[in-house]
C-alpha atoms as a PDB file:
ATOM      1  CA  UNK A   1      58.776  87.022 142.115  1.00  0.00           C
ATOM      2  CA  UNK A   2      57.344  88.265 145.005  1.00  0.00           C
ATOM      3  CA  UNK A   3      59.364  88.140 148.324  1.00  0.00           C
ATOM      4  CA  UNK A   4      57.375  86.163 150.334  1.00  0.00           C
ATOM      5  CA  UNK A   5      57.721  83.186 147.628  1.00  0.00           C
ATOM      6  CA  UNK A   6      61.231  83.662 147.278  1.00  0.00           C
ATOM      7  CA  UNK A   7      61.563  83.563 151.096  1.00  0.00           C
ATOM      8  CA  UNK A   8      59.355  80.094 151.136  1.00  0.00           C
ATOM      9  CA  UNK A   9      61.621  78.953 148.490  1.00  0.00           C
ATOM     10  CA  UNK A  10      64.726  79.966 150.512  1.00  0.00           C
ATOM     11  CA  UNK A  11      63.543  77.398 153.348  1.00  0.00           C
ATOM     12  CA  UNK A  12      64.204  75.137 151.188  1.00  0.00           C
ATOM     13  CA  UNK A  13      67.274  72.408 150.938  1.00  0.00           C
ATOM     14  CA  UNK A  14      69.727  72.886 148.588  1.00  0.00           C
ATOM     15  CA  UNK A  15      68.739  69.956 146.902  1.00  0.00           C
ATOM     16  CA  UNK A  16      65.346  70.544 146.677  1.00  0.00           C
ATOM     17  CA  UNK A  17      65.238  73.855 145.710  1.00  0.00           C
ATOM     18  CA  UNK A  18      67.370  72.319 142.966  1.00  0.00           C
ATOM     19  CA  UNK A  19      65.022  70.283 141.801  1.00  0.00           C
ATOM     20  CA  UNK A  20      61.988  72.694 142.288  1.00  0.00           C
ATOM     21  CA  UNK A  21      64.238  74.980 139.565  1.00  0.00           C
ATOM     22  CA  UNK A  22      65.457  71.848 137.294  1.00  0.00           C
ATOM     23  CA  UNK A  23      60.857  70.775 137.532  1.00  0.00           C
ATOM     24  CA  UNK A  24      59.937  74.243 136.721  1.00  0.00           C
ATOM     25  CA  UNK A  25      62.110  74.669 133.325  1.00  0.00           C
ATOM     26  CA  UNK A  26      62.677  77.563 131.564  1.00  0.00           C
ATOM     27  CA  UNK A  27      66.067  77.884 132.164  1.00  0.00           C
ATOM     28  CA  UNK A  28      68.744  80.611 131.550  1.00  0.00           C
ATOM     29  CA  UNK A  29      71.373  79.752 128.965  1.00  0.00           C
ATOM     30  CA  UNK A  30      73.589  82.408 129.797  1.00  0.00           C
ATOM     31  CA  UNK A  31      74.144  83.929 133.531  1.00  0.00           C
ATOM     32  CA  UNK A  32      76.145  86.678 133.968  1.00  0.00           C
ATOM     33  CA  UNK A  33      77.393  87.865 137.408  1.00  0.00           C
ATOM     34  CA  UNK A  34      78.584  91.555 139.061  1.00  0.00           C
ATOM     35  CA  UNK A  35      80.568  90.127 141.984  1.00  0.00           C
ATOM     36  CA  UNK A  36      80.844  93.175 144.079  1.00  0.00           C
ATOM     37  CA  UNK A  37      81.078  93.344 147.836  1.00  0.00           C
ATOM     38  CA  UNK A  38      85.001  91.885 148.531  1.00  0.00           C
ATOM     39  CA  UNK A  39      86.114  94.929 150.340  1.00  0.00           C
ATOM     40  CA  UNK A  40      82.950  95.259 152.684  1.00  0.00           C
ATOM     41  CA  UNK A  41      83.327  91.435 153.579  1.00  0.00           C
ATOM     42  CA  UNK A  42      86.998  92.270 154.364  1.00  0.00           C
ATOM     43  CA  UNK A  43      85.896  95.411 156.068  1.00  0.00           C
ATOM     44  CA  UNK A  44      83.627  93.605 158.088  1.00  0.00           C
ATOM     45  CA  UNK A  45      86.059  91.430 159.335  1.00  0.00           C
ATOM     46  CA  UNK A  46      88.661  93.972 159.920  1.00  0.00           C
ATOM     47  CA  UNK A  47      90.763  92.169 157.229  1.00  0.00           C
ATOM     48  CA  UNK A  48      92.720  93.591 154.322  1.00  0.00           C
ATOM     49  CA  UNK A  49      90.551  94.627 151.362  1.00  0.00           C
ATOM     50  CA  UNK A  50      92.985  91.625 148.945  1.00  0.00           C
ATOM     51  CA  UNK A  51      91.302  89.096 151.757  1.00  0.00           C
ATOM     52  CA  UNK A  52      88.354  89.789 150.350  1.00  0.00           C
ATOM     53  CA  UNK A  53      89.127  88.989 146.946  1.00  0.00           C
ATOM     54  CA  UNK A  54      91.135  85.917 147.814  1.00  0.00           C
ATOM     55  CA  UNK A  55      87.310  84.595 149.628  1.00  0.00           C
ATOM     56  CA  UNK A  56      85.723  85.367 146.452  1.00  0.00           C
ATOM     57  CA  UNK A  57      87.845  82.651 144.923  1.00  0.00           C
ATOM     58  CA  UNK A  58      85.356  80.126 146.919  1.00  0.00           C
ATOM     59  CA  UNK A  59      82.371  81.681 145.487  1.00  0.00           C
ATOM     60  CA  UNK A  60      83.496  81.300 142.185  1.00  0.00           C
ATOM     61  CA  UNK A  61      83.957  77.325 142.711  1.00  0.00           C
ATOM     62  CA  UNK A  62      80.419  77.073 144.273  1.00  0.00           C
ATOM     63  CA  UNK A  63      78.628  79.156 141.354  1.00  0.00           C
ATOM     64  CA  UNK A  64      80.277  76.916 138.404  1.00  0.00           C
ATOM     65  CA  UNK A  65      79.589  73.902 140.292  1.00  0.00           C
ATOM     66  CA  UNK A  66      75.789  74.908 140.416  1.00  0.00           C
ATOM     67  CA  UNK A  67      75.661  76.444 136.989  1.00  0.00           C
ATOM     68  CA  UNK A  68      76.887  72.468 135.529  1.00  0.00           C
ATOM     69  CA  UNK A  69      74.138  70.710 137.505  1.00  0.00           C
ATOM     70  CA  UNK A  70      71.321  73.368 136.061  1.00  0.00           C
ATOM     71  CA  UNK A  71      73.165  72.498 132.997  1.00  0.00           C
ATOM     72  CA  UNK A  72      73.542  76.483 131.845  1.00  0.00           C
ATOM     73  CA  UNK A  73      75.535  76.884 128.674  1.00  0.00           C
ATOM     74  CA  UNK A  74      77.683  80.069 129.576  1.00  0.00           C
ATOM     75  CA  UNK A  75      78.507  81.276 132.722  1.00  0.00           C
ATOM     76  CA  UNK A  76      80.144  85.010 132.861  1.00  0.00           C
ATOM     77  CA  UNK A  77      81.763  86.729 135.566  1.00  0.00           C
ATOM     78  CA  UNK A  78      82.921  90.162 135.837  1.00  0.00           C
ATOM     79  CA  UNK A  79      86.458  89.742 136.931  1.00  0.00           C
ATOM     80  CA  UNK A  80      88.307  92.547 136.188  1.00  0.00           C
ATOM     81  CA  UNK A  81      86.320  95.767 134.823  1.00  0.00           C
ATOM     82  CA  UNK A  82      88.600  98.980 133.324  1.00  0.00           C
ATOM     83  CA  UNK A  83      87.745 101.187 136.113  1.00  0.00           C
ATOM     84  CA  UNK A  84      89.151  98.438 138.566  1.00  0.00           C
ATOM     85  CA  UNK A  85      93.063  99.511 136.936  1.00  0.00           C
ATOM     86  CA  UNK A  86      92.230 103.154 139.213  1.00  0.00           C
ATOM     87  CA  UNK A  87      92.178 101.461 142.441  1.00  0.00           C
ATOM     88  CA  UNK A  88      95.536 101.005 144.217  1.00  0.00           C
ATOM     89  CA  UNK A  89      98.463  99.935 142.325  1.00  0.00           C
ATOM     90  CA  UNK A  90      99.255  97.138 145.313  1.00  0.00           C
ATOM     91  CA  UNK A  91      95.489  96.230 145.263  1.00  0.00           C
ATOM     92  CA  UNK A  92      95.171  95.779 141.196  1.00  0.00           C
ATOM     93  CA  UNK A  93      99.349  93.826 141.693  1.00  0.00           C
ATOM     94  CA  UNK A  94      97.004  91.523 144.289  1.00  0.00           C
ATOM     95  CA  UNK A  95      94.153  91.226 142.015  1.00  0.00           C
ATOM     96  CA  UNK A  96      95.871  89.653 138.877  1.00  0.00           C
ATOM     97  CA  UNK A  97      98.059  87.559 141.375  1.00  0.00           C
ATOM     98  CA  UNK A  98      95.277  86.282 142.792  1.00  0.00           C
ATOM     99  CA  UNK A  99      93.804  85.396 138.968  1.00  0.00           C
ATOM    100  CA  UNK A 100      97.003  83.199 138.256  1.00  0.00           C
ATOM    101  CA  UNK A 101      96.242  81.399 141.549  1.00  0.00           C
ATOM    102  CA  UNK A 102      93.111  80.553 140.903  1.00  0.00           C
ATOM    103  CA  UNK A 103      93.139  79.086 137.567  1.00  0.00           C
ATOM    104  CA  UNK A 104      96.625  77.107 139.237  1.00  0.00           C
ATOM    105  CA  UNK A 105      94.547  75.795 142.169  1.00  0.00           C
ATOM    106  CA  UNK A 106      91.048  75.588 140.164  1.00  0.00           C
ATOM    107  CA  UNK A 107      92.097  74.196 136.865  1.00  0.00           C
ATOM    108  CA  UNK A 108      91.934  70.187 137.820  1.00  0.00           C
ATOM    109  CA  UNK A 109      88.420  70.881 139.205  1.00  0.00           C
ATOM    110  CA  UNK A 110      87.019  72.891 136.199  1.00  0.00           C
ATOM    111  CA  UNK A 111      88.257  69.992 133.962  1.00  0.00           C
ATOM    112  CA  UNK A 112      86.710  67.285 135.987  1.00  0.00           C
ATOM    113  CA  UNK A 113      83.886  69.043 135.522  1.00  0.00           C
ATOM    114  CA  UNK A 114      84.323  69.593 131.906  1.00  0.00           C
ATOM    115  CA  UNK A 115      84.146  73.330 131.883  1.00  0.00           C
ATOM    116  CA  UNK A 116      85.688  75.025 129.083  1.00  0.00           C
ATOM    117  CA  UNK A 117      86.831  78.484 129.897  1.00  0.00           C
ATOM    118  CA  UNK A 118      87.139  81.784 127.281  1.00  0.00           C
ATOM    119  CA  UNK A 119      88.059  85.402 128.387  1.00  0.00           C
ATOM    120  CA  UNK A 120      86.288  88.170 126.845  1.00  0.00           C
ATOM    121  CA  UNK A 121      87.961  92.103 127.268  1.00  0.00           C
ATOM    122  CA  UNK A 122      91.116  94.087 126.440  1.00  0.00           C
ATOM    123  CA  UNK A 123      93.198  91.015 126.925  1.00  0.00           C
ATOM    124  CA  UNK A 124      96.699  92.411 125.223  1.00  0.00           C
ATOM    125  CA  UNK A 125      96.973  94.548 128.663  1.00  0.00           C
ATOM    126  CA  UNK A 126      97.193  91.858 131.212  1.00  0.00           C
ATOM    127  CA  UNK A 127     100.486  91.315 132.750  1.00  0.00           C
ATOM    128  CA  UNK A 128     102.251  88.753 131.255  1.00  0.00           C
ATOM    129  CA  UNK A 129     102.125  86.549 133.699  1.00  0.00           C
ATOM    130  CA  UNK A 130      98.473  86.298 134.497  1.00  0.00           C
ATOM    131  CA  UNK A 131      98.028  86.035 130.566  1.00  0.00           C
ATOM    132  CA  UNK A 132     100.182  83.473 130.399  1.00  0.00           C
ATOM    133  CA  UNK A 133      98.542  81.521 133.117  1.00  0.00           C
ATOM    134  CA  UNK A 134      94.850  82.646 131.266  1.00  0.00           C
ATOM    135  CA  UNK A 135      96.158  80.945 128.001  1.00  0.00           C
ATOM    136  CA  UNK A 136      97.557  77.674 129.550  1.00  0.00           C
ATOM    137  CA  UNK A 137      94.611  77.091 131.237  1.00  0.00           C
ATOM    138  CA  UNK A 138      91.786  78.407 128.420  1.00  0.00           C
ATOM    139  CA  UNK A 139      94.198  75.369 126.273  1.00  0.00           C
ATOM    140  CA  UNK A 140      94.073  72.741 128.950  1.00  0.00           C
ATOM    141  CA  UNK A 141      90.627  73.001 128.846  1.00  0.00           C
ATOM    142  CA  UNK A 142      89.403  73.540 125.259  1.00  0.00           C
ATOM    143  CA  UNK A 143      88.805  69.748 124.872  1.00  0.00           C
ATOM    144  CA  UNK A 144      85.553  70.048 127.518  1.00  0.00           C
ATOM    145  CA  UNK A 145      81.936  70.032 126.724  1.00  0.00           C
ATOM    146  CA  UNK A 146      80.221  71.318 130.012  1.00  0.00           C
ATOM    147  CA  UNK A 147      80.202  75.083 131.118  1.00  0.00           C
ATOM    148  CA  UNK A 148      81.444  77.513 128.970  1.00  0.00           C
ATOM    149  CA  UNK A 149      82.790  79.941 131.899  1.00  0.00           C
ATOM    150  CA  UNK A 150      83.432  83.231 130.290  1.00  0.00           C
ATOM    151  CA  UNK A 151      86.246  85.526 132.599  1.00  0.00           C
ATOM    152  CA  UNK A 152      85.415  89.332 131.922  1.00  0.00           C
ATOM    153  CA  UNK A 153      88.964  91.052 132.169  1.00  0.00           C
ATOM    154  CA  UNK A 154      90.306  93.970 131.790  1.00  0.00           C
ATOM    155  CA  UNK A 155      86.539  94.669 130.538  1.00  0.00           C
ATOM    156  CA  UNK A 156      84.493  97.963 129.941  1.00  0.00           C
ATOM    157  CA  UNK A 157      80.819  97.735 128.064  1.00  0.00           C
ATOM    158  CA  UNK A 158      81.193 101.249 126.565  1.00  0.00           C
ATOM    159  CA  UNK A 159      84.974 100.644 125.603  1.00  0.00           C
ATOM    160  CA  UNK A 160      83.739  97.821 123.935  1.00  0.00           C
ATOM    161  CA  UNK A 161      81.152  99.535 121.801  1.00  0.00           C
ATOM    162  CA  UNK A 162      83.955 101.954 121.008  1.00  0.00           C
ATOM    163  CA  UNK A 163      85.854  99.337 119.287  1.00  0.00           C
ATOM    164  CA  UNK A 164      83.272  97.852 117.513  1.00  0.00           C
ATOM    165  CA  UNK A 165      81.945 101.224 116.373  1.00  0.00           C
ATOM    166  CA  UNK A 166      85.690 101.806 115.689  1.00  0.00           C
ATOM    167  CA  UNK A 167      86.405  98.781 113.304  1.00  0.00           C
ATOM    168  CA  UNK A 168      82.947  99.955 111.282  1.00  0.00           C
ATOM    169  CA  UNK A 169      84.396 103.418 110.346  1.00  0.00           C
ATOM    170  CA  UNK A 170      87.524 101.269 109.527  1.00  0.00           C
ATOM    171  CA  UNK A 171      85.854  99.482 107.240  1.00  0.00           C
ATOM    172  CA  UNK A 172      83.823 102.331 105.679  1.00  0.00           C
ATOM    173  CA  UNK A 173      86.519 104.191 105.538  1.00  0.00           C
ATOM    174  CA  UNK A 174      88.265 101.766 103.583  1.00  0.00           C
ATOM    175  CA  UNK A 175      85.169 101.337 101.111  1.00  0.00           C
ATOM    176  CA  UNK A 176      84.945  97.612 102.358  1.00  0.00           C
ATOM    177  CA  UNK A 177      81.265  98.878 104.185  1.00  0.00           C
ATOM    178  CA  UNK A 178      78.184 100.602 103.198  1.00  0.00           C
ATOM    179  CA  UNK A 179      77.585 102.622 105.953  1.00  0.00           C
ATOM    180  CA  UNK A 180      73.942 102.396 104.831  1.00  0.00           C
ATOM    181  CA  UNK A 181      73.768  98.960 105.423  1.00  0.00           C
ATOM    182  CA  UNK A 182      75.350  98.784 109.078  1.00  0.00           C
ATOM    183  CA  UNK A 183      72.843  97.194 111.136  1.00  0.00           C
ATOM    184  CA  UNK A 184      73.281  95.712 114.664  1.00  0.00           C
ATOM    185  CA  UNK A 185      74.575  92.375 113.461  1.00  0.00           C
ATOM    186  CA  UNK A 186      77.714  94.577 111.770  1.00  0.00           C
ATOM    187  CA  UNK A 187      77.914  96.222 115.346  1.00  0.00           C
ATOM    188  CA  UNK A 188      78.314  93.074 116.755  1.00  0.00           C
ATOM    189  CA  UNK A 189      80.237  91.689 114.918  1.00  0.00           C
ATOM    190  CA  UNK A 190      83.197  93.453 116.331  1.00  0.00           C
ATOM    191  CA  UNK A 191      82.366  92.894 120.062  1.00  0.00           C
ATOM    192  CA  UNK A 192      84.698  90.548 121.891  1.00  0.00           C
ATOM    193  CA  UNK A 193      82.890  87.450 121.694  1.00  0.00           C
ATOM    194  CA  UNK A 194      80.281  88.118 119.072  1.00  0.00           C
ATOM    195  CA  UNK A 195      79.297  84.576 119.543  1.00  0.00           C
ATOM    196  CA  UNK A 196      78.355  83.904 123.104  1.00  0.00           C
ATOM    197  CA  UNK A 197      74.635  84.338 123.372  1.00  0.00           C
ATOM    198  CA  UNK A 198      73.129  87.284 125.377  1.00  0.00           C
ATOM    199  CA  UNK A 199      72.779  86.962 128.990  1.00  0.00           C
ATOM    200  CA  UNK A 200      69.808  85.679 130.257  1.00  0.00           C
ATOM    201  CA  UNK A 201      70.353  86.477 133.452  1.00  0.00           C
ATOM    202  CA  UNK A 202      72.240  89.172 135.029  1.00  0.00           C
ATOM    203  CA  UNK A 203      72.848  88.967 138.843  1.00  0.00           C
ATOM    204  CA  UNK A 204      74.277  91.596 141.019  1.00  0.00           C
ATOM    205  CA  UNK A 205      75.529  90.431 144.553  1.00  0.00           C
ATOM    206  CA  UNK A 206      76.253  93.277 147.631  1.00  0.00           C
ATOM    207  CA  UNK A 207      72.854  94.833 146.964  1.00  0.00           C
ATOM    208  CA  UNK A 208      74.141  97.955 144.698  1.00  0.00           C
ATOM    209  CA  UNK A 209      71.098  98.175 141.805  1.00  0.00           C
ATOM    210  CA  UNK A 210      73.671  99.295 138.322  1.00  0.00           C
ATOM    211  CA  UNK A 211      75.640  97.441 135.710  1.00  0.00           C
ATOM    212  CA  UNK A 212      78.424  99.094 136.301  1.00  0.00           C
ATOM    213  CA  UNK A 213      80.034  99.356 132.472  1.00  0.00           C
ATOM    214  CA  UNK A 214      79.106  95.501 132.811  1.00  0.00           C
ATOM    215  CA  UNK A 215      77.421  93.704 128.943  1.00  0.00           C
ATOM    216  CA  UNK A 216      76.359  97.452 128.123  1.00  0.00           C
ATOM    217  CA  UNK A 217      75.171  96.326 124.563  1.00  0.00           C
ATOM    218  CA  UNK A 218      74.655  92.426 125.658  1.00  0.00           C
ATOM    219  CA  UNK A 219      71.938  93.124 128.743  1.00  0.00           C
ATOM    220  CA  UNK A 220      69.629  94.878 126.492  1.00  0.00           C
ATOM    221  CA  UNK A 221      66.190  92.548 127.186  1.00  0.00           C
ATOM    222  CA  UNK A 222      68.775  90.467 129.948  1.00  0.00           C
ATOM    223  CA  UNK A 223      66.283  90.233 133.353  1.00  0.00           C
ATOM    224  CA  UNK A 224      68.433  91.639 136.494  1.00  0.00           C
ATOM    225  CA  UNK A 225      68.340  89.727 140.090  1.00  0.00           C
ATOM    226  CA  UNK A 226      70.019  92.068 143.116  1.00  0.00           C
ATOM    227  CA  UNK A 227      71.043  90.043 146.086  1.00  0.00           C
ATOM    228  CA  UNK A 228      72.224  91.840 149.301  1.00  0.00           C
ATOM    229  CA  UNK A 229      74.502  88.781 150.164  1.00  0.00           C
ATOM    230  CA  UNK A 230      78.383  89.817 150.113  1.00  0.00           C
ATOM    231  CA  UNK A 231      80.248  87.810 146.959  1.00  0.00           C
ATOM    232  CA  UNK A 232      82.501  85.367 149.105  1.00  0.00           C
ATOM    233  CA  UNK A 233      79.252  84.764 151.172  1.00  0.00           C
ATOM    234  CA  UNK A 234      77.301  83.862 147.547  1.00  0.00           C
ATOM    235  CA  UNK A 235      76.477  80.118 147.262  1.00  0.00           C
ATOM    236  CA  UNK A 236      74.420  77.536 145.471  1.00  0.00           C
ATOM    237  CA  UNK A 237      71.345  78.501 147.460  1.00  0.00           C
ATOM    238  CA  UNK A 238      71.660  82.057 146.387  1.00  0.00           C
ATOM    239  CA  UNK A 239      72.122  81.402 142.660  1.00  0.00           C
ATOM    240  CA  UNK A 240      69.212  78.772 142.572  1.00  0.00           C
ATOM    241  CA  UNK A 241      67.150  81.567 144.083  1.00  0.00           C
ATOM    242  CA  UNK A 242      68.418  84.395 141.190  1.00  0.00           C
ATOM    243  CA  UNK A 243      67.708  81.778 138.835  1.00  0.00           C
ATOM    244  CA  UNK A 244      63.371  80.949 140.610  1.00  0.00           C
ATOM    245  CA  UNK A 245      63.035  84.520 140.391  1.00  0.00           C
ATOM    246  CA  UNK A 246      64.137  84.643 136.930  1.00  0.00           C
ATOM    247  CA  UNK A 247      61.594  81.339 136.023  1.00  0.00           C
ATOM    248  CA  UNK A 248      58.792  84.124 137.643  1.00  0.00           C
ATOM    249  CA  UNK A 249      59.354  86.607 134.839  1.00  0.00           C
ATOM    250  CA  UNK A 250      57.284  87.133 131.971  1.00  0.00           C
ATOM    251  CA  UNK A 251      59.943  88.272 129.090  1.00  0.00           C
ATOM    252  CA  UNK A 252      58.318  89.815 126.508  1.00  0.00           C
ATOM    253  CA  UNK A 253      60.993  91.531 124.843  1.00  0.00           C
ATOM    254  CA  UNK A 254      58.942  94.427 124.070  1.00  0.00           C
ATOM    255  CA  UNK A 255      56.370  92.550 122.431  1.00  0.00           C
ATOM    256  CA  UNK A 256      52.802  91.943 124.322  1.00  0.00           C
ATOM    257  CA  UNK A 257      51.433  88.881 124.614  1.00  0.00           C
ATOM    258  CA  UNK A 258      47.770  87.568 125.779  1.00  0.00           C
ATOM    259  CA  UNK A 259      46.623  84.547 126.491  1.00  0.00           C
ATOM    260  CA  UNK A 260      47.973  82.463 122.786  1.00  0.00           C
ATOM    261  CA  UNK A 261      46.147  85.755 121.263  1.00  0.00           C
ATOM    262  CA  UNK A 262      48.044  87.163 118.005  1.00  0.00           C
ATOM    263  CA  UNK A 263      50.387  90.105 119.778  1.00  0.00           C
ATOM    264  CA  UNK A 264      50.072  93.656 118.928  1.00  0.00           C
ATOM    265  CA  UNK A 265      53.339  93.273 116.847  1.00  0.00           C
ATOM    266  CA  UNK A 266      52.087  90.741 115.045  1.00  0.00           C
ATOM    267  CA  UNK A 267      49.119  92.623 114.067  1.00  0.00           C
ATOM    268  CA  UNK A 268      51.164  95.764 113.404  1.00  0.00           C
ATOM    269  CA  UNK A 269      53.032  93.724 110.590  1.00  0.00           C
ATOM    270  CA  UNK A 270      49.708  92.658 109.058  1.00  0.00           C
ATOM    271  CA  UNK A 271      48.350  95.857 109.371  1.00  0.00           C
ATOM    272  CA  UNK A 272      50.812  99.001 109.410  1.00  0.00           C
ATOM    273  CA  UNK A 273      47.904 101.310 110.225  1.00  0.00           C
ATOM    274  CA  UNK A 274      46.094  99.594 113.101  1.00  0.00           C
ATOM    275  CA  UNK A 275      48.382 102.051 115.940  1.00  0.00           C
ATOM    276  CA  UNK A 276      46.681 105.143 114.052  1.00  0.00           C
ATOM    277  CA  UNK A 277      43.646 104.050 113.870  1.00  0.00           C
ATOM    278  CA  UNK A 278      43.618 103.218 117.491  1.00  0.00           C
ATOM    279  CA  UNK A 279      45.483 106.341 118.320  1.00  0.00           C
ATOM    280  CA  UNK A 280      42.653 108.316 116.633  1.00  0.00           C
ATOM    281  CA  UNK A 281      45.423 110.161 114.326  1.00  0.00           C
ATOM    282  CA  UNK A 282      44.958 111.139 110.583  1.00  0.00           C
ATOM    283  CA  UNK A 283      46.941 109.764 108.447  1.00  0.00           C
END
């Protein structure tokens, strides 16, 4: 979308720019959020890099509230990546404390709100305690029919691949697979939830332009929105915005459509050698 729009639509209210993105349709099903910048809000401040992460909790209530009233199916957010376990042992202590807080504090709200809530990652390594917490609250909610809000933890995009690339040769190995027929539904078949839907959306707050190890296999054809804003600073008005520039995209998903026309892949299938002929090659 191009700036100036967004900026006209940033002018708006909340509530009408809500209802500018509910008019316009074409909504994401699945949003998936980096939420980087904690330590340079806490820097800012001249606070503790863990006060950071404690704001974020905030931004996390005001995304999922949002996400239910657009009525999104799945809402994922990158809590805890694999690389995260290399910062500071007090710092990654803080950061899994900080989880079993906020599904304590959160979990009455989420269920008034009918979210459900599913992890997706390496889950077997989270301290007990936290896991414990995760469990008791995925179960209190499991009932709900709103928001599916999908916790990445203890999460790595290529470590996933790994493993499901890992349980194929398992299986092949075992004669239970032809390798000759592995196709990408086999592959994804053993990624952690092979059943959410791809992300839609992918937004990335703090500015930095990567995924970071973040849906590696998920985020193939997924459109990306950057923000500059600072994750505990993210709110309502700055997801409705991620989601109008997504509504502005033409996703094509390497196909090429033209006005209703038949596409060039559709023409391909009827006739194989229509690229050659165009191409000028010998056959």
């Amino acid at each position: 979308m191009p700036p100036d729009r967004l900026e006209a639509l940033a002018g708006l209210g909340e509530d009408e720019l809500l209802a500018r993105v509910l008019a316009q349709g074409n909504l994401p099903r699945h949003i998936a959020i980096i939420m980087d910048g904690n330590g340079r809000w806490a820097q800012h401040r001249r606070l503790p890099r863990v006060a950071g992460h404690r704001a974020g909790r905030h931004a996390v209530r005001r995304v999922v509230t949002i996400c239910g009233r657009l009525g999104v199916r799945v809402l994922t957010l990158y809590t805890f990546s694999q690389e995260n376990w290399k910062r500071p042992p007090a710092e990654v202590r803080a950061l899994w404390l900080f989880l079993e807080e906020t599904l304590a504090a959160e979990r009455d709200e989420l269920a008034a709100q009918r979210v459900r809530l599913t992890a997706t990652g390496e889950l077997d390594v989270i301290p007990p305690r936290a896991r414990a917490m995760l469990d008791a609250t995925i179960a209190a909610l499991a009932g709900n029919d709103g928001l599916l809000l999908n916790l990445a933890l203890a999460y790595g995009g290529r470590q996933e691949i790994v493993r499901a690339a890992t349980r194929l040769a398992r299986l092949a190995a075992a004669g239970e697979l032809d390798p000759a027929v592995i196709d990408e539904a086999a592959l994804r078949a053993g990624l952690y939830a092979p059943d959410l839907p791809d992300p839609d959306l992918i937004v990335r707050t703090s500015g930095e332009h990567r995924l970071s190890n973040f849906l590696l296999w998920q985020s193939a054809y997924a459109e990306m929105h950057v923000t500059p804003v600072l994750w505990p600073d993210f709110g309502a008005r700055d997801l409705l915005l991620a989601v109008a520039d997504y509504q502005s995209r033409d996703r094509r998903f390497g196909d090429v459509r033209d006005n209703g026309a038949e596409s060039p892949a559709a023409a391909d299938a009827r006739d194989p050698g229509r690229w050659k002929r165009l191409l000028r090659i010998r056959s």
